[in-house]
N, C-alpha and C. Protein backbone atom coordinates (compact mmCIF):
# COMPACT_ATOMS: atom_id res chain seq x y z
N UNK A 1 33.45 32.11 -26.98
CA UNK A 1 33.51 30.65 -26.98
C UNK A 1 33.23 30.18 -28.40
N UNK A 2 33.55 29.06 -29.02
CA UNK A 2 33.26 28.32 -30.53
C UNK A 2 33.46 26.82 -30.07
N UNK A 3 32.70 26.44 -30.77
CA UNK A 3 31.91 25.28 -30.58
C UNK A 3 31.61 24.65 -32.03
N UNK A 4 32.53 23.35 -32.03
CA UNK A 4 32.02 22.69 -33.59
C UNK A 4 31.11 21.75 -32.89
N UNK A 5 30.08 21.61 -33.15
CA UNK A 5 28.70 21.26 -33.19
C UNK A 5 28.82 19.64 -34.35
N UNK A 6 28.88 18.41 -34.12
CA UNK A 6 28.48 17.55 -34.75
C UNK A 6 27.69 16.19 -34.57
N UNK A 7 26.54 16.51 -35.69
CA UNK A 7 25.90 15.38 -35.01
C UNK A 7 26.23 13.99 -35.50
N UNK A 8 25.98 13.35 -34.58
CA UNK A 8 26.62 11.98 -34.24
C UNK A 8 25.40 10.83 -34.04
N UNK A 9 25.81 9.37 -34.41
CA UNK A 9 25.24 8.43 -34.13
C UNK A 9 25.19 7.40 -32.89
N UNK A 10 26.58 7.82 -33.00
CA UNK A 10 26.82 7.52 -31.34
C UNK A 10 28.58 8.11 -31.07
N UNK A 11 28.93 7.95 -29.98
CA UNK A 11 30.13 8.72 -29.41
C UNK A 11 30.83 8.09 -28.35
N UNK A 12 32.03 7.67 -28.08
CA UNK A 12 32.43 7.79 -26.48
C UNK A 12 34.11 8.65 -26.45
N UNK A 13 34.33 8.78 -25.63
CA UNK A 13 35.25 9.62 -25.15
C UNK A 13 36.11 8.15 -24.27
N UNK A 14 37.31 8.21 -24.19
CA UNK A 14 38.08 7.32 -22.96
C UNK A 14 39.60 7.96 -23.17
N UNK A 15 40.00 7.65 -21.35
CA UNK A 15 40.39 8.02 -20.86
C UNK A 15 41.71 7.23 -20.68
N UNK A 16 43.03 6.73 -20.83
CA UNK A 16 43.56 5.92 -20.36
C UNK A 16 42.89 4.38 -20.76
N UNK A 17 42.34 4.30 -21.80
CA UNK A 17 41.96 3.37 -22.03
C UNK A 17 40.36 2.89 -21.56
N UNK A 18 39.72 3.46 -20.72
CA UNK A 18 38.10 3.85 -20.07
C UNK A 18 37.47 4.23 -20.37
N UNK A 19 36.46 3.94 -20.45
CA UNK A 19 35.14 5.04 -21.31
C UNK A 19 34.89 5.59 -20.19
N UNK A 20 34.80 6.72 -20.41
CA UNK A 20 34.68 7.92 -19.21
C UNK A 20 33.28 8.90 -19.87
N UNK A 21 32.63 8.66 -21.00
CA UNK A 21 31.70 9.04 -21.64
C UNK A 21 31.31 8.74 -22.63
N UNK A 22 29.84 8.77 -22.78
CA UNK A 22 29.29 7.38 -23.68
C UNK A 22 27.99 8.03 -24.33
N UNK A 23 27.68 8.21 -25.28
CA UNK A 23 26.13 8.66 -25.89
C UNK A 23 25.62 8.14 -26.79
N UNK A 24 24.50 7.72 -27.64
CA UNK A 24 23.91 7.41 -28.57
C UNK A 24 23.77 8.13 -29.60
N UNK A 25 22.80 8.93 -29.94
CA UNK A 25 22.26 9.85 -31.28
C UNK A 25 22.16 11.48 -30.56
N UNK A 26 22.63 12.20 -31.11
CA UNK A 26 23.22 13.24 -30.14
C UNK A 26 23.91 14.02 -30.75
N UNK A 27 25.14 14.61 -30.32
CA UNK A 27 25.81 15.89 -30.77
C UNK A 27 27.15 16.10 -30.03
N UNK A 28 28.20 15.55 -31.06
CA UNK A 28 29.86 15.93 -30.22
C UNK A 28 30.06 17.33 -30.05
N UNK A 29 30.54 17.78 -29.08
CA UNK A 29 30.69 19.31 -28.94
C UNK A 29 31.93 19.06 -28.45
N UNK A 30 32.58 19.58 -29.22
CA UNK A 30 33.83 20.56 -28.75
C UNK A 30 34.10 22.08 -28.83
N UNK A 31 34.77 22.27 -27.34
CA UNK A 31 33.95 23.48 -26.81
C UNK A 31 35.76 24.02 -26.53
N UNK A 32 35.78 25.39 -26.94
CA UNK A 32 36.71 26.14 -26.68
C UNK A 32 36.51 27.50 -26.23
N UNK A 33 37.13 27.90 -25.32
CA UNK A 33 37.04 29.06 -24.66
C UNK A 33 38.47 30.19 -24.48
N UNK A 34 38.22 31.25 -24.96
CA UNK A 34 39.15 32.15 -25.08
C UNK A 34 39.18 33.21 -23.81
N UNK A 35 40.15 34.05 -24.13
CA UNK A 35 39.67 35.11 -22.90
C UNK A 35 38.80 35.86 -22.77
N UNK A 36 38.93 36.76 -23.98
CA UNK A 36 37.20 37.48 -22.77
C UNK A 36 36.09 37.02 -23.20
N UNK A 37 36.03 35.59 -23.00
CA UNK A 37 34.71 34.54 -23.22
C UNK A 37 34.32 34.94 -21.41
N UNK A 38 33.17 34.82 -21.68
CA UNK A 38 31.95 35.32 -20.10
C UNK A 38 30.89 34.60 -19.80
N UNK A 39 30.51 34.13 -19.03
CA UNK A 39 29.11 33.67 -19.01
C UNK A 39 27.89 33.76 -19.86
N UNK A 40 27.71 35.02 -20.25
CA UNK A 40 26.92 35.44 -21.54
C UNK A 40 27.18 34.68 -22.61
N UNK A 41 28.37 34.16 -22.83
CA UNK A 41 29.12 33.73 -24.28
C UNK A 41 28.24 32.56 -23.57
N UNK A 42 28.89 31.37 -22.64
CA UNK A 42 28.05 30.17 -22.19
C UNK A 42 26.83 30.15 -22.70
N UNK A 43 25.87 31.07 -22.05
CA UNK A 43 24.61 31.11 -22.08
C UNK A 43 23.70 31.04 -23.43
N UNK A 44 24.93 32.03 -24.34
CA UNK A 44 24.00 32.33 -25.70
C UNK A 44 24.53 31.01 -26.61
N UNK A 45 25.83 30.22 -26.22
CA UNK A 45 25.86 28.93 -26.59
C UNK A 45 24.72 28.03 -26.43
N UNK A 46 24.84 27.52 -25.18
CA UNK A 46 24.32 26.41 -24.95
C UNK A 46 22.52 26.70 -24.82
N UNK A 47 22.12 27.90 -25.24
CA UNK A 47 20.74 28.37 -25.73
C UNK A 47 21.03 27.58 -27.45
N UNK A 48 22.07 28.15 -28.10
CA UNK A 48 22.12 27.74 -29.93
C UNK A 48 21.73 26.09 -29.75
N UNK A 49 22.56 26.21 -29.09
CA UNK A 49 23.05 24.17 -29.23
C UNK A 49 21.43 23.65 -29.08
N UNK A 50 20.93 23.78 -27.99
CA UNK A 50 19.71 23.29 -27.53
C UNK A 50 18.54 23.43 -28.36
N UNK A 51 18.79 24.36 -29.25
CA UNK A 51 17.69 24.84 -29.87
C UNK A 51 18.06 24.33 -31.25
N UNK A 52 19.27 24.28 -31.79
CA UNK A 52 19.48 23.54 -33.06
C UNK A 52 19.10 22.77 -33.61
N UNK A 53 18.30 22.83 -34.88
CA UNK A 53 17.33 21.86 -35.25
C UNK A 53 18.56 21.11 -37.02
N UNK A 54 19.00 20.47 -36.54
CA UNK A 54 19.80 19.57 -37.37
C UNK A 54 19.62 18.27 -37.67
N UNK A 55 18.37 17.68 -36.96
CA UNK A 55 18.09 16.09 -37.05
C UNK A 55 16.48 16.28 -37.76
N UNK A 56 16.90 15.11 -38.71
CA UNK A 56 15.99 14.86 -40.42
C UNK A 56 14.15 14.78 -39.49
N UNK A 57 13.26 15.44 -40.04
CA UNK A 57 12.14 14.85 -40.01
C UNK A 57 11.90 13.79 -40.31
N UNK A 58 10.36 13.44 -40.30
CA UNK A 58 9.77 12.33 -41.80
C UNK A 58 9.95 12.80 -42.92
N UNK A 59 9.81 13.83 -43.09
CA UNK A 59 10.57 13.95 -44.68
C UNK A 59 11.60 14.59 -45.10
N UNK A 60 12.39 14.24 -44.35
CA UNK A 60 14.08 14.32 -44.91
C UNK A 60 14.59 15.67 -44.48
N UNK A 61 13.84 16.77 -43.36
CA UNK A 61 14.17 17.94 -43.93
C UNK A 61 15.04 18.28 -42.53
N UNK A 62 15.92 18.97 -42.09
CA UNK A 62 16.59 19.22 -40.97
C UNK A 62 15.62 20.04 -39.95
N UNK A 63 14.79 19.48 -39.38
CA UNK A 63 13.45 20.36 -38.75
C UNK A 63 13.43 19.80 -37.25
N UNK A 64 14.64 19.37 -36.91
CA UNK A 64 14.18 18.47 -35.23
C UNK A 64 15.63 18.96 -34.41
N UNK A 65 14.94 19.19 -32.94
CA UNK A 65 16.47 19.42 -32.20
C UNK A 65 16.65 18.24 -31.42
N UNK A 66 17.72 18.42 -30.13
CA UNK A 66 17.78 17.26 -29.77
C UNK A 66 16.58 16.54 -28.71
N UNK A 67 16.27 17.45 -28.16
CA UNK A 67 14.78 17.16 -27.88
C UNK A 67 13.93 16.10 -28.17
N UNK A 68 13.48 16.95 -29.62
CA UNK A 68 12.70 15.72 -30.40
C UNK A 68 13.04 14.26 -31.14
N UNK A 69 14.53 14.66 -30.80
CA UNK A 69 15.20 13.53 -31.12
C UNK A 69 15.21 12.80 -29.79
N UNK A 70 15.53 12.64 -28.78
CA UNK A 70 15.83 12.05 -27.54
C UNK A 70 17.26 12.12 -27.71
N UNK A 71 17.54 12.85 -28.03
CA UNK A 71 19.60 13.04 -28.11
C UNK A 71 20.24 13.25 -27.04
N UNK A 72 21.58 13.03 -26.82
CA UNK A 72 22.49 13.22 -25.86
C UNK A 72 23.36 14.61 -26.07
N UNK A 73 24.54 14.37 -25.32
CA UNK A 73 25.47 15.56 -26.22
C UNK A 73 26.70 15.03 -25.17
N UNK A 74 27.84 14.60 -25.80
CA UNK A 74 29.60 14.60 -25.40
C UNK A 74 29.87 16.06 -25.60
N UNK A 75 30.33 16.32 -24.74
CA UNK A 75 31.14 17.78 -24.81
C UNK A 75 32.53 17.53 -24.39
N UNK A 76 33.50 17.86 -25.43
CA UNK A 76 34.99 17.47 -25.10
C UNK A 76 35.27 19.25 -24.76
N UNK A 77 36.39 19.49 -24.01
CA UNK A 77 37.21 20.60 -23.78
C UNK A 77 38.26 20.49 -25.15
N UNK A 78 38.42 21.87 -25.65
CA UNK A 78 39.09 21.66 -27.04
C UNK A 78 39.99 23.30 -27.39
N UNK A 79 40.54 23.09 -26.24
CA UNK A 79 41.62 24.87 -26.42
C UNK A 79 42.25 25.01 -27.64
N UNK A 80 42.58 23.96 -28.34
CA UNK A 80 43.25 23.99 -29.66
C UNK A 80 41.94 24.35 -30.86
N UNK A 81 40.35 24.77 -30.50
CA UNK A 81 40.00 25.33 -31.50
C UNK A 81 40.00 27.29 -31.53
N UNK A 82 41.12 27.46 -30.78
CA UNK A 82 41.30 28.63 -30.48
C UNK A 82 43.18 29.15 -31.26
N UNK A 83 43.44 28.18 -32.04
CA UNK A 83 44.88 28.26 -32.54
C UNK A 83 44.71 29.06 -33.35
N UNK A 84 46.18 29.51 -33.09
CA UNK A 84 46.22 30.20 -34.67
C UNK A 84 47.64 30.22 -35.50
N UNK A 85 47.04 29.59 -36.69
CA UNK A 85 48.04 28.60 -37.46
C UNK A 85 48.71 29.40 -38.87
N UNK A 86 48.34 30.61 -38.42
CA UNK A 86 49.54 31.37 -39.52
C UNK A 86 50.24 31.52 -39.99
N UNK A 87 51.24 31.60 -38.88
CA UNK A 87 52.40 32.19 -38.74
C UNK A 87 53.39 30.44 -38.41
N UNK A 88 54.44 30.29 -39.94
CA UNK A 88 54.82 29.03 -39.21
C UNK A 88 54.42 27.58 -39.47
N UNK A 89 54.77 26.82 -39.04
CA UNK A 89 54.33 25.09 -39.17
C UNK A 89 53.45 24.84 -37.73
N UNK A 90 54.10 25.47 -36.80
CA UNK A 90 53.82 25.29 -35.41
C UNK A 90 52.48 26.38 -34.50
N UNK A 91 51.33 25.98 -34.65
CA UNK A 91 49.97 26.77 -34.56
C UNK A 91 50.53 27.81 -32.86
N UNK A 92 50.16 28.68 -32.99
CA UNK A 92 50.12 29.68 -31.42
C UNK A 92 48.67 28.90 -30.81
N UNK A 93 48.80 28.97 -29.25
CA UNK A 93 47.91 28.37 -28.10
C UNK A 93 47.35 30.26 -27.39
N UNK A 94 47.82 31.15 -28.10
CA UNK A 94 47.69 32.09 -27.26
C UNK A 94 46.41 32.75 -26.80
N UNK A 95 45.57 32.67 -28.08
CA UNK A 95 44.44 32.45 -27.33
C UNK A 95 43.62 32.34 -27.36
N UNK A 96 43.77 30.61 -26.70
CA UNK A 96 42.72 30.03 -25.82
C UNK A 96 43.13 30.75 -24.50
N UNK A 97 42.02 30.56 -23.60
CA UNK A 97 41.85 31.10 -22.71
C UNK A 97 42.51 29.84 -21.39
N UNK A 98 43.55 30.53 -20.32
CA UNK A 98 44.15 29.57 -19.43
C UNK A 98 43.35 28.82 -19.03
N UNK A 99 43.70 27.49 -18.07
CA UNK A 99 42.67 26.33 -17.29
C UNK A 99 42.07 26.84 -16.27
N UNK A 100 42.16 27.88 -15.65
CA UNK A 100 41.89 28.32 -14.41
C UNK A 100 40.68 28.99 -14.76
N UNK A 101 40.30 29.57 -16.13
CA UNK A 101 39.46 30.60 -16.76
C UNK A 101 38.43 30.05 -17.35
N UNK A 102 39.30 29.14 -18.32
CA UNK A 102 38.35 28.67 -19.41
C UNK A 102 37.37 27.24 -18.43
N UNK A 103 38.12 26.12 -17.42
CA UNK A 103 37.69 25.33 -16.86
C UNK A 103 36.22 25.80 -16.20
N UNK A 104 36.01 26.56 -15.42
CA UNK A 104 34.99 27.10 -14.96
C UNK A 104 34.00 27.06 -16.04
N UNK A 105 34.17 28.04 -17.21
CA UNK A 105 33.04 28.45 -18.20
C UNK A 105 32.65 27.08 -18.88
N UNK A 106 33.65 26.18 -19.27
CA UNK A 106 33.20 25.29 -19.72
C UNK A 106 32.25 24.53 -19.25
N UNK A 107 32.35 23.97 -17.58
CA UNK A 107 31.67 23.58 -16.86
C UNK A 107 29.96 24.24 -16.71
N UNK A 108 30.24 25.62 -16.47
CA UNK A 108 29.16 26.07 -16.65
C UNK A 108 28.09 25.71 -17.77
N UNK A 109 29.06 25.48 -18.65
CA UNK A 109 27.97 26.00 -20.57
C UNK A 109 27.64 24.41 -19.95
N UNK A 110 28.28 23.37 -19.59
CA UNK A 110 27.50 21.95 -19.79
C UNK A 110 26.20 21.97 -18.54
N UNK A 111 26.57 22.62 -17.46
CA UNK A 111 25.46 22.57 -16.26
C UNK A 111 24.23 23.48 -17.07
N UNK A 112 24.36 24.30 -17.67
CA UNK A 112 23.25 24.93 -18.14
C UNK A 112 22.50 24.11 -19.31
N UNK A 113 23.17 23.18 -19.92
CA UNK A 113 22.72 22.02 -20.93
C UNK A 113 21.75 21.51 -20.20
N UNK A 114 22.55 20.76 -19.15
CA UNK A 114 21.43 19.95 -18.18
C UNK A 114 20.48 20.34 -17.39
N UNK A 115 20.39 21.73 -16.42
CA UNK A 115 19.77 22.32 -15.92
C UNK A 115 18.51 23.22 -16.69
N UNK A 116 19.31 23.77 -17.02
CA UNK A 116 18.25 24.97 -18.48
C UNK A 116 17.68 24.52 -19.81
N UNK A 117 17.76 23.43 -19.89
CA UNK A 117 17.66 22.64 -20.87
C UNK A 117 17.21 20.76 -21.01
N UNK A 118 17.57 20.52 -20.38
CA UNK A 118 17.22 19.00 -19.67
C UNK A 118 17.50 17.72 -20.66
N UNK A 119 19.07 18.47 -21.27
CA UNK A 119 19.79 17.50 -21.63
C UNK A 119 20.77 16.81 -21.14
N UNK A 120 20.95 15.20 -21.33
CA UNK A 120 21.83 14.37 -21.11
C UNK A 120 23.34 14.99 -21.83
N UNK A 121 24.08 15.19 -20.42
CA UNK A 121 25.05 15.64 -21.33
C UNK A 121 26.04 14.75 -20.35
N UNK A 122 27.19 14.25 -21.00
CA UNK A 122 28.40 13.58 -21.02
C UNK A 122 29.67 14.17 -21.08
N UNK A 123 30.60 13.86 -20.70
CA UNK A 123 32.03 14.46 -20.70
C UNK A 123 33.17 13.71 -20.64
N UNK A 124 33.96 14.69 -20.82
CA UNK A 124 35.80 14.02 -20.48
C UNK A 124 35.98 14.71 -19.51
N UNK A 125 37.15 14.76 -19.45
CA UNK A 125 38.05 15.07 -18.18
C UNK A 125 39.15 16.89 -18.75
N UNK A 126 38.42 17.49 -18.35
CA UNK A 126 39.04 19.22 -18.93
C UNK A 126 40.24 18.68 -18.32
N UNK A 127 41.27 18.71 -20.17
CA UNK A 127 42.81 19.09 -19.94
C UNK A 127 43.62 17.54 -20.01
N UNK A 128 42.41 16.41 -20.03
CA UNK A 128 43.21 15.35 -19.83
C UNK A 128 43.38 15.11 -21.62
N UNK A 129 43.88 13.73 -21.64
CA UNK A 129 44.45 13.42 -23.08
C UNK A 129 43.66 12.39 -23.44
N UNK A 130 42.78 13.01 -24.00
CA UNK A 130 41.85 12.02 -24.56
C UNK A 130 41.16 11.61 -25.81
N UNK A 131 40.86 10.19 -26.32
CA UNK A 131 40.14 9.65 -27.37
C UNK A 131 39.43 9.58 -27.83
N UNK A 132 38.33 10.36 -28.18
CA UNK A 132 37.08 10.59 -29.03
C UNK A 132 36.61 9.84 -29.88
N UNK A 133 35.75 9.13 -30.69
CA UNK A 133 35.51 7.87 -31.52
C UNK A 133 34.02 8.11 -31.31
N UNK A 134 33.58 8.54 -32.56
CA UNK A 134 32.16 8.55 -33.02
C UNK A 134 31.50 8.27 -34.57
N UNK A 135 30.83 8.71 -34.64
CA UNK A 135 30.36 8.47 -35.87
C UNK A 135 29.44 9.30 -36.19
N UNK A 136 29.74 10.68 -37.16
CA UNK A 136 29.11 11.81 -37.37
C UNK A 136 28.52 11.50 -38.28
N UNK A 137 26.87 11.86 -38.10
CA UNK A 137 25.83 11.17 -38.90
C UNK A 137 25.92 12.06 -40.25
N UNK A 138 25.44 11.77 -41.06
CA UNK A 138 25.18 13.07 -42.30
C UNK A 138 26.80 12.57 -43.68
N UNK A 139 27.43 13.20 -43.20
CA UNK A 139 27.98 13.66 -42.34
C UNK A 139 27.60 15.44 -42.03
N UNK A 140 27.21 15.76 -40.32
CA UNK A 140 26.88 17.34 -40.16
C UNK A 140 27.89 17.72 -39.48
N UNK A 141 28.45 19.07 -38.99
CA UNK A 141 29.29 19.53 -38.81
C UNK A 141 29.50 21.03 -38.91
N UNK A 142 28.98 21.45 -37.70
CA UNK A 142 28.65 23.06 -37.58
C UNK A 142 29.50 23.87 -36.50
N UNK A 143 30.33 24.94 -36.95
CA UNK A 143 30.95 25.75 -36.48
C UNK A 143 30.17 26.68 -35.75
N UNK A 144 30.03 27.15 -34.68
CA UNK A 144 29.34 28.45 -33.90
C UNK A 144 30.05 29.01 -33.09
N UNK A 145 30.20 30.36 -33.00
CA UNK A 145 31.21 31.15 -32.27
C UNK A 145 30.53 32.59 -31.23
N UNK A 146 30.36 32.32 -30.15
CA UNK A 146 29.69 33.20 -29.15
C UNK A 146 29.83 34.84 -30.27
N UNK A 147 31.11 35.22 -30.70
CA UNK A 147 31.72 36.19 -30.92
C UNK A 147 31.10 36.76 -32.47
N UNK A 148 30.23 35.98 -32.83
CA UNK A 148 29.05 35.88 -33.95
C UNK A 148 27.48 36.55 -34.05
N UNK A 149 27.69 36.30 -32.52
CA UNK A 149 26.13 36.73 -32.23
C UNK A 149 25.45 37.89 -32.20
């Protein structure tokens, strides 16, 4: 799984014109899942994420997670951070991991946010076509890839 990690001031996601997800000070995640991404991959994610200390102390220094922040987290579905843009004008989809595969894990990595973790977490709609509009604080912006660890 890889996961660009950015923190944000605030965020919403809509749908057809709807806000279908909404957060304050927090962390956009877009979350991609390949094939032999596993539960393990989930797990040792949404352990990083939770524990990521990217938000400023009192003195300026990146020493706080979302926790201590009272942060949220949007998690968009994002198969296109699984392209590969080599070969060509036109990027390969091959692999990300299908909807039938990747939908599940994704779901999972956000229930374990909220459950294992006891963050507010927010969403779109896996697979729909949707609008993102935030405002990445810093600006921060962190790449993490299960396949790293």
């Amino acid at each position: 799984m890889r996961i660009v990690v950015q923190r944000c001031s605030r965020a919403e996601v809509r749908i057809d014109g709807e806000v279908v997800g909404r957060i304050g000070t927090g962390f956009v995640l877009l979350v991609g899942v390949t094939h032999s991404d596993t539960k393990q991959d989930a797990e040792y994610l949404a352990k990083k994420v939770a524990g990521m200390r990217i938000f400023n102390d009192d003195e300026g220094k990146m020493n706080l997670a979302l926790k201590d922040v009272q942060g949220q987290v949007l998690s968009i579905s994002q198969f296109s951070l699984h392209a590969n843009p080599h070969k060509g004008n036109r990027p390969s989809f091959i692999k990300a991991a299908p909807p039938e595969m990747a939908e599940p894990l994704y779901n999972y990595f956000n229930t374990l946010l909220r459950e294992e973790y006891g963050l507010v977490v927010e969403t779109g709609r896996f697979g729909a076509d949707m609008k993102v509009d935030f405002i990445n604080d810093g600006p921060v912006t962190i790449l993490i890839d299960s396949e790293d660890k």
